[in-house]
N, C-alpha and C. Protein backbone atom coordinates (compact mmCIF):
# COMPACT_ATOMS: atom_id res chain seq x y z
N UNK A 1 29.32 -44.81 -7.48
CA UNK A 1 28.19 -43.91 -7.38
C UNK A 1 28.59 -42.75 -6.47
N UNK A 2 28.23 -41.50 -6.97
CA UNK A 2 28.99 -40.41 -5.99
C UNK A 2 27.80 -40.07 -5.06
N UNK A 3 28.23 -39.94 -3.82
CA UNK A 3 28.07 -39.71 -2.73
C UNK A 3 27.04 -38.22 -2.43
N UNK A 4 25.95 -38.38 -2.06
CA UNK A 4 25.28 -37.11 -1.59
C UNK A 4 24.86 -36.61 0.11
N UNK A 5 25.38 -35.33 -0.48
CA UNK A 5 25.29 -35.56 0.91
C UNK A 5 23.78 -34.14 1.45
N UNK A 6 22.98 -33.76 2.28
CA UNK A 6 21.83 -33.11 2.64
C UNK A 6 22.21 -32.43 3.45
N UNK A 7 22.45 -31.15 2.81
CA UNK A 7 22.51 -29.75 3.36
C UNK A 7 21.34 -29.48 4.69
N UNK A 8 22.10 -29.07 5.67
CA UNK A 8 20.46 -28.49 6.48
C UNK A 8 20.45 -27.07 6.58
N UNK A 9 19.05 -27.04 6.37
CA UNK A 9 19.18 -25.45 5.80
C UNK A 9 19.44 -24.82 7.16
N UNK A 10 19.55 -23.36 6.70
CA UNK A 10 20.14 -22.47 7.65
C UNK A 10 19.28 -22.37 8.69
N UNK A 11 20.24 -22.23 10.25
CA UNK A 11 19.10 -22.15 11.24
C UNK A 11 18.61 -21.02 11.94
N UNK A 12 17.26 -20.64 11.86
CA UNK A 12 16.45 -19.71 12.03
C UNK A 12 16.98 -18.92 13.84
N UNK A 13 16.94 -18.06 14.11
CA UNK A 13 16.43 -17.64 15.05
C UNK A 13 15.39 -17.65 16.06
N UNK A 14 15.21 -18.71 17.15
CA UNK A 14 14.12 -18.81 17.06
C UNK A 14 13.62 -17.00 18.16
N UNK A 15 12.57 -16.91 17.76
CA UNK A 15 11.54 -15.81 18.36
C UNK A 15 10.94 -15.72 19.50
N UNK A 16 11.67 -14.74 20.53
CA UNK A 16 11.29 -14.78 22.07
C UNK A 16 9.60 -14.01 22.48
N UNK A 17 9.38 -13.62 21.38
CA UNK A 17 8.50 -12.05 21.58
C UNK A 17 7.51 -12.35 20.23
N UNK A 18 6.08 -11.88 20.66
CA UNK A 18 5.47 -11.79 19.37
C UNK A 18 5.06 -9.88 19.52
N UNK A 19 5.63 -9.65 18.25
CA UNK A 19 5.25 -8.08 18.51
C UNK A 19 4.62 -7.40 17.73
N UNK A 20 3.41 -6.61 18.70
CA UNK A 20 2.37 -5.69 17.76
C UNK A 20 2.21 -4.35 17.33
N UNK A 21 2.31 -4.15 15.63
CA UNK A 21 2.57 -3.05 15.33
C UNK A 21 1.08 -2.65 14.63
N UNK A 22 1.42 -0.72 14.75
CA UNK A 22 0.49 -0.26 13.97
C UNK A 22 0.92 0.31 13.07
N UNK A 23 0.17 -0.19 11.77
CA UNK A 23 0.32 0.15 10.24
C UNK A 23 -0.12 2.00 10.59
N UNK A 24 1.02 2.64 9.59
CA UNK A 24 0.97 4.24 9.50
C UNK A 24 0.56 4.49 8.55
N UNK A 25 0.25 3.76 7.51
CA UNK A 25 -0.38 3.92 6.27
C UNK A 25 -1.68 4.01 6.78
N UNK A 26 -2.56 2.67 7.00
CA UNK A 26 -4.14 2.40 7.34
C UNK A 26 -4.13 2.62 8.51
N UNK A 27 -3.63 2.48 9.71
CA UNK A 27 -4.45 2.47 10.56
C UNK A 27 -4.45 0.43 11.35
N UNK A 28 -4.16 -0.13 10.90
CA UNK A 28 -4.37 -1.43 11.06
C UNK A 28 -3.78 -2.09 12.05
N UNK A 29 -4.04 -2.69 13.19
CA UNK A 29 -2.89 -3.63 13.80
C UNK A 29 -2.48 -5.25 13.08
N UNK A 30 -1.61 -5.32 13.43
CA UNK A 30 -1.05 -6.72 13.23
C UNK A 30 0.24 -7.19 13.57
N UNK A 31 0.34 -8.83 14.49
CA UNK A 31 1.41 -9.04 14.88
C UNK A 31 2.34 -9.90 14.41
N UNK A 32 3.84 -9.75 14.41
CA UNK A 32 4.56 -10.76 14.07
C UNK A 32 5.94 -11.38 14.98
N UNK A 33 6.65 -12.08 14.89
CA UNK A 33 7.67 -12.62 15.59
C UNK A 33 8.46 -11.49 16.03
N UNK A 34 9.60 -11.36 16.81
CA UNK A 34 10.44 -10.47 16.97
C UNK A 34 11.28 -10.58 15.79
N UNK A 35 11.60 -11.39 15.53
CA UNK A 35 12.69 -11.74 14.97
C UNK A 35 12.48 -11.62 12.77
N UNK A 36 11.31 -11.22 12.63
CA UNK A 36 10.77 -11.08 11.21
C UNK A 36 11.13 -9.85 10.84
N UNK A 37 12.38 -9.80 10.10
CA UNK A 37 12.78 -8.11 9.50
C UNK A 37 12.06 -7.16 8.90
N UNK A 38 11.36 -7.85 7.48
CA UNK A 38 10.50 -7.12 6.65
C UNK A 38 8.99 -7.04 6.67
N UNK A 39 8.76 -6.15 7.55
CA UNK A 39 7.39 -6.47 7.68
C UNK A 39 6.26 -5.52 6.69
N UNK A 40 5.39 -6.24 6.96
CA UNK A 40 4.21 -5.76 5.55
C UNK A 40 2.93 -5.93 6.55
N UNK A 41 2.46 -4.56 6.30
CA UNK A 41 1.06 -4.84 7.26
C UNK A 41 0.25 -5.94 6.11
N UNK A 42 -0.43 -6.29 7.10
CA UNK A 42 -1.35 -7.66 6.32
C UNK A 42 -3.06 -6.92 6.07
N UNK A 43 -2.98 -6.04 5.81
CA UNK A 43 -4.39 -4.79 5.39
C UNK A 43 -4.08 -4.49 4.20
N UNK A 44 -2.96 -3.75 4.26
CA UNK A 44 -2.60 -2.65 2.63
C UNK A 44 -0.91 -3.14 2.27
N UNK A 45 -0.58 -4.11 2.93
CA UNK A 45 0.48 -4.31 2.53
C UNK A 45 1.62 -3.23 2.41
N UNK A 46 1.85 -2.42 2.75
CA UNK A 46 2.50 -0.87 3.34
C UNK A 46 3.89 -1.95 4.32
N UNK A 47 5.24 -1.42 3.68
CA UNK A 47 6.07 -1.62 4.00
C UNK A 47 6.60 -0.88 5.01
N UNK A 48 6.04 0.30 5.52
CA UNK A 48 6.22 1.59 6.52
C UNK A 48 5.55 2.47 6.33
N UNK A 49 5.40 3.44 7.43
CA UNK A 49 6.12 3.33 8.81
C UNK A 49 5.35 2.64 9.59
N UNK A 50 5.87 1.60 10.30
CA UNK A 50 5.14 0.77 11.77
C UNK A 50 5.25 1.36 12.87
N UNK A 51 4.48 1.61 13.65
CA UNK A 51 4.70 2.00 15.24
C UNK A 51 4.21 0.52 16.33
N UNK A 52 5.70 0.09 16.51
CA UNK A 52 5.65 -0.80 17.94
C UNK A 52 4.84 -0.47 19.01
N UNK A 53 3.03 -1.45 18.88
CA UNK A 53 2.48 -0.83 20.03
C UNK A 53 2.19 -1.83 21.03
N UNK A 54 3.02 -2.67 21.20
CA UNK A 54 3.10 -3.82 22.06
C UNK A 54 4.03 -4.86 22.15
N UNK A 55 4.69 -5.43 23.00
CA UNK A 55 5.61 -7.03 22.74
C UNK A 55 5.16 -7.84 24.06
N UNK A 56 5.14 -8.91 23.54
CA UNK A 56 4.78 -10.23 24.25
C UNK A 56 5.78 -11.25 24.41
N UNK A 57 5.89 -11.24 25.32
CA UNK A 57 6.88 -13.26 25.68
C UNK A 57 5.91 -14.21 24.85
N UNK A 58 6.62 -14.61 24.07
CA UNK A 58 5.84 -15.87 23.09
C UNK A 58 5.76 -16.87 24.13
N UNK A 59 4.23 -17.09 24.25
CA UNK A 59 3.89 -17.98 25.24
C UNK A 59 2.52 -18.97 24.11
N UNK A 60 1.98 -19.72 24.90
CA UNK A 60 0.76 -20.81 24.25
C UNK A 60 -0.22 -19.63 24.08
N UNK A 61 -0.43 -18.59 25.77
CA UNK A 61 -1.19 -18.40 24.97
C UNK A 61 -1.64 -16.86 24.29
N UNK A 62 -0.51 -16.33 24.39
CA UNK A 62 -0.58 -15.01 23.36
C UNK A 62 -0.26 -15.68 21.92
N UNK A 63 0.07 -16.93 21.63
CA UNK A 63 -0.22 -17.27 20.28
C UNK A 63 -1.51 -17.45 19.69
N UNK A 64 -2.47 -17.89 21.15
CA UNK A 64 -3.57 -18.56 20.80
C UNK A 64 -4.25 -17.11 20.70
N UNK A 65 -3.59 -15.71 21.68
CA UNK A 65 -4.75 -14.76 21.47
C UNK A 65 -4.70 -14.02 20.21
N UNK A 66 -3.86 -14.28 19.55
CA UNK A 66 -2.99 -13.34 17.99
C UNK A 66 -3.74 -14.48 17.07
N UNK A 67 -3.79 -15.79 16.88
CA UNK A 67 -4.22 -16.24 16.47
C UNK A 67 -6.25 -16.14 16.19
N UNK A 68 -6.53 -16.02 17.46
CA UNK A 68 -7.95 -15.42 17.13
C UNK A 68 -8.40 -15.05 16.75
N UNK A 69 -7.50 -13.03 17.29
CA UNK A 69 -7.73 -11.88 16.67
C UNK A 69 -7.68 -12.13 15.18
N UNK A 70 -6.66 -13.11 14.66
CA UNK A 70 -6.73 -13.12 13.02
C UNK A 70 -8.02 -13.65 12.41
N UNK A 71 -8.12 -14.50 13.28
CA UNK A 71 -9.51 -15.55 12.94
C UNK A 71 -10.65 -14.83 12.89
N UNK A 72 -10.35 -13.81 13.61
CA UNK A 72 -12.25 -12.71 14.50
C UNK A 72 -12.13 -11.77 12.87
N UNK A 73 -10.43 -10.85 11.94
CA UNK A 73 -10.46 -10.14 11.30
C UNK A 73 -11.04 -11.02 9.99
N UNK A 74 -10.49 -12.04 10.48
CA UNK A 74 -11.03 -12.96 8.31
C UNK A 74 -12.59 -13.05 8.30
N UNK A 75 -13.26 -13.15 9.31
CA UNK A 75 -14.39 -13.62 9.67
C UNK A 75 -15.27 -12.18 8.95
N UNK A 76 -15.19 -11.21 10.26
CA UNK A 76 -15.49 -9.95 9.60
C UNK A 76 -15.28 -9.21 8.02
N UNK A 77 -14.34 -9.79 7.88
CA UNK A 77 -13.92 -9.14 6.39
C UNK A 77 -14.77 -10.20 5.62
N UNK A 78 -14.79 -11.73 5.58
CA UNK A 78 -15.67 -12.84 4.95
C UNK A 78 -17.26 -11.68 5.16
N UNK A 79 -18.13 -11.69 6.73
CA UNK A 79 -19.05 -11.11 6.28
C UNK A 79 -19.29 -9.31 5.81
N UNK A 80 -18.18 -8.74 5.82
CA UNK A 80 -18.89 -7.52 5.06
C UNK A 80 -19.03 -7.73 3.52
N UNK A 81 -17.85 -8.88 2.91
CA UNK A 81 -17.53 -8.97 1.56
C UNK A 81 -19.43 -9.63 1.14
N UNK A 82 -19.43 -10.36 1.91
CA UNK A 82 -21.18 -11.47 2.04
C UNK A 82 -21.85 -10.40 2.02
N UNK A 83 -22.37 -9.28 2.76
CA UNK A 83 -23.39 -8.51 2.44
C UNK A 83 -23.46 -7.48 1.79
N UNK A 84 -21.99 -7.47 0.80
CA UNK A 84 -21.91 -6.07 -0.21
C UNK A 84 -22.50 -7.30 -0.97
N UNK A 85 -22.29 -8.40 -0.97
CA UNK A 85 -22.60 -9.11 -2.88
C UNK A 85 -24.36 -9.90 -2.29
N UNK A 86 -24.43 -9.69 -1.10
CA UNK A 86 -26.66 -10.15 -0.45
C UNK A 86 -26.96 -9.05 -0.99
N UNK A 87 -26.52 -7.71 -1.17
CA UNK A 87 -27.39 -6.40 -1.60
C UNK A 87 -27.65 -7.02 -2.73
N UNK A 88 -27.06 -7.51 -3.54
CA UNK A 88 -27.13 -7.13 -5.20
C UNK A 88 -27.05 -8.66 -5.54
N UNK A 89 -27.96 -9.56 -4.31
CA UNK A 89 -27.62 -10.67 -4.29
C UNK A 89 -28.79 -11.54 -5.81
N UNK A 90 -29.46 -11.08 -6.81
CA UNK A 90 -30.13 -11.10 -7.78
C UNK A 90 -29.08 -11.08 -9.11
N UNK A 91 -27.79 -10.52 -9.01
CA UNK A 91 -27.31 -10.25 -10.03
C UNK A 91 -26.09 -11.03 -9.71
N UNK A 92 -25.88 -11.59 -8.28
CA UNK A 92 -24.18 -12.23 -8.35
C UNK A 92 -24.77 -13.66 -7.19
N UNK A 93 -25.59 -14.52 -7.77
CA UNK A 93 -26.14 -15.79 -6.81
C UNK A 93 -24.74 -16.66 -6.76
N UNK A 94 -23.97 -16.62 -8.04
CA UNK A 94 -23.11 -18.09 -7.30
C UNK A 94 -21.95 -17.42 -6.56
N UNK A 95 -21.35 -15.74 -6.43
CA UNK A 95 -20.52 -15.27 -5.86
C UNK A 95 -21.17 -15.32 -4.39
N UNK A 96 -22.63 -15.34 -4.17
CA UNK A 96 -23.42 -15.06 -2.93
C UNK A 96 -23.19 -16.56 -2.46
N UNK A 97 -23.20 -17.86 -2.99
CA UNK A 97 -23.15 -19.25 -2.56
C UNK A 97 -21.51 -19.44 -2.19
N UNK A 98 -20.99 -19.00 -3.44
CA UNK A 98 -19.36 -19.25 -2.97
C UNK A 98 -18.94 -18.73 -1.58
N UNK A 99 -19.75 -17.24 -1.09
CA UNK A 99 -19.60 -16.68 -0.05
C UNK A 99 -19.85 -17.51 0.95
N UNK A 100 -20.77 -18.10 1.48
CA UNK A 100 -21.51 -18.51 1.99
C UNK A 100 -21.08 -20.25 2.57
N UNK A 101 -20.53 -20.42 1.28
CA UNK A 101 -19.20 -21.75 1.78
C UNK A 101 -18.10 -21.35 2.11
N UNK A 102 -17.58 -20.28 2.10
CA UNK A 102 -16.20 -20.03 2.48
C UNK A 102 -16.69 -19.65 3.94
N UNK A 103 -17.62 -18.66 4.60
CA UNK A 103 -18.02 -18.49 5.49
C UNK A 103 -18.12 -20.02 6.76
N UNK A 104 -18.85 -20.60 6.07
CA UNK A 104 -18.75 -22.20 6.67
C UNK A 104 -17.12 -22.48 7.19
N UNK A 105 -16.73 -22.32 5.95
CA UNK A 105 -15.37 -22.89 6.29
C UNK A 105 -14.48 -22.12 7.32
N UNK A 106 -14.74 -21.09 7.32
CA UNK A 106 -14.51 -19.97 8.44
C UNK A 106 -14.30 -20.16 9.60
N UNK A 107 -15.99 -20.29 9.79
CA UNK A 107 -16.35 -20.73 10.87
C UNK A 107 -16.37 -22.27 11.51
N UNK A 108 -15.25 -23.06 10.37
CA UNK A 108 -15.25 -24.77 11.47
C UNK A 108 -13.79 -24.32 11.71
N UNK A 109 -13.26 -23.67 10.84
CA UNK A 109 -11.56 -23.41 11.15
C UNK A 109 -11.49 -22.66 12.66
N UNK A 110 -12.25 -21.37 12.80
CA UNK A 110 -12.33 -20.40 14.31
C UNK A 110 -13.02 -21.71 15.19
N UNK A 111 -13.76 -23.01 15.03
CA UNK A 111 -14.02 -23.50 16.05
C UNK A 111 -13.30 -24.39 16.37
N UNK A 112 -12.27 -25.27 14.91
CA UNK A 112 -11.19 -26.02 15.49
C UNK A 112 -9.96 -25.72 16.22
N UNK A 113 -9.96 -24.63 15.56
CA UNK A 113 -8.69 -23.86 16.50
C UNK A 113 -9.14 -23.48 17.99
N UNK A 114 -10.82 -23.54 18.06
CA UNK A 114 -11.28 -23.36 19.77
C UNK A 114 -10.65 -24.93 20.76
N UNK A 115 -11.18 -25.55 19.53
CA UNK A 115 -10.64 -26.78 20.02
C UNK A 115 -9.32 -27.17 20.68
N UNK A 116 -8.57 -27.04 19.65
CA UNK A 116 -6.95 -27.53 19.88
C UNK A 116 -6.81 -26.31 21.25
N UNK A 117 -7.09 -25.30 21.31
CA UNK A 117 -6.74 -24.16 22.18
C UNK A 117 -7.20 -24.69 23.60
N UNK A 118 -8.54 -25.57 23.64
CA UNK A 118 -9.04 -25.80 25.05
C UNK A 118 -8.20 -27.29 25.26
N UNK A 119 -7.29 -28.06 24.40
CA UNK A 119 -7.57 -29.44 24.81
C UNK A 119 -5.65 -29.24 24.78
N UNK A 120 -5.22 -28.27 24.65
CA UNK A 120 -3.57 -28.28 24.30
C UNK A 120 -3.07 -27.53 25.91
């Protein structure tokens, strides 16, 4: 029987810095590792130009504060998407319910992550 043997994949860099750029396309912030080459704002997806407007020592808890901020943007974007489809909420009820559970879900994810953040 021939012999196999398990490659380990290649090893990463690990990332000293989490660093925050602003999208030149939109307008948008968003942060990523130092060490992540191709970056894509996470708004418009715009491959350039970024302007470096911050770096951080990757610590617990500038993960936990980057992590938030993401949690605070999904949240907001969940309710403006919720009250463009409550206007016209007569003509789109199960897009208004689907809303409305994802919102839930939103909001146990931003409170579990409160969790792990106070008890870690």
């Amino acid at each position: 029987m021939p012999r196999t043997t398990s490659k380990k994949p290649p090893h990463k860099k690990k990332s000293g810095f989490i660093v925050t750029y602003l999208c030149g396309r939109c307008g948008f912030t968003f942060a990523r590792p130092d060490t992540e080459k191709k970056l894509k704002c996470s708004m418009c997806d715009a491959k350039g130009p970024h302007t470096e407007i911050e770096r951080e020592v990757l610590t617990r808890e500038s993960l936990f504060k980057h992590l938030n901020k993401s949690l605070e943007n999904m949240m907001s974007n969940l309710e403006g998407a919720y009250n463009i489809v409550d206007k016209e909420g007569e003509d789109f009820p199960a897009e208004e319910e689907q809303l409305l559970q994802i919102l839930a879900k939103g909001q146990k994810l931003k409170e579990d992550v409160g969790k792990i953040e106070k008890t870690s």
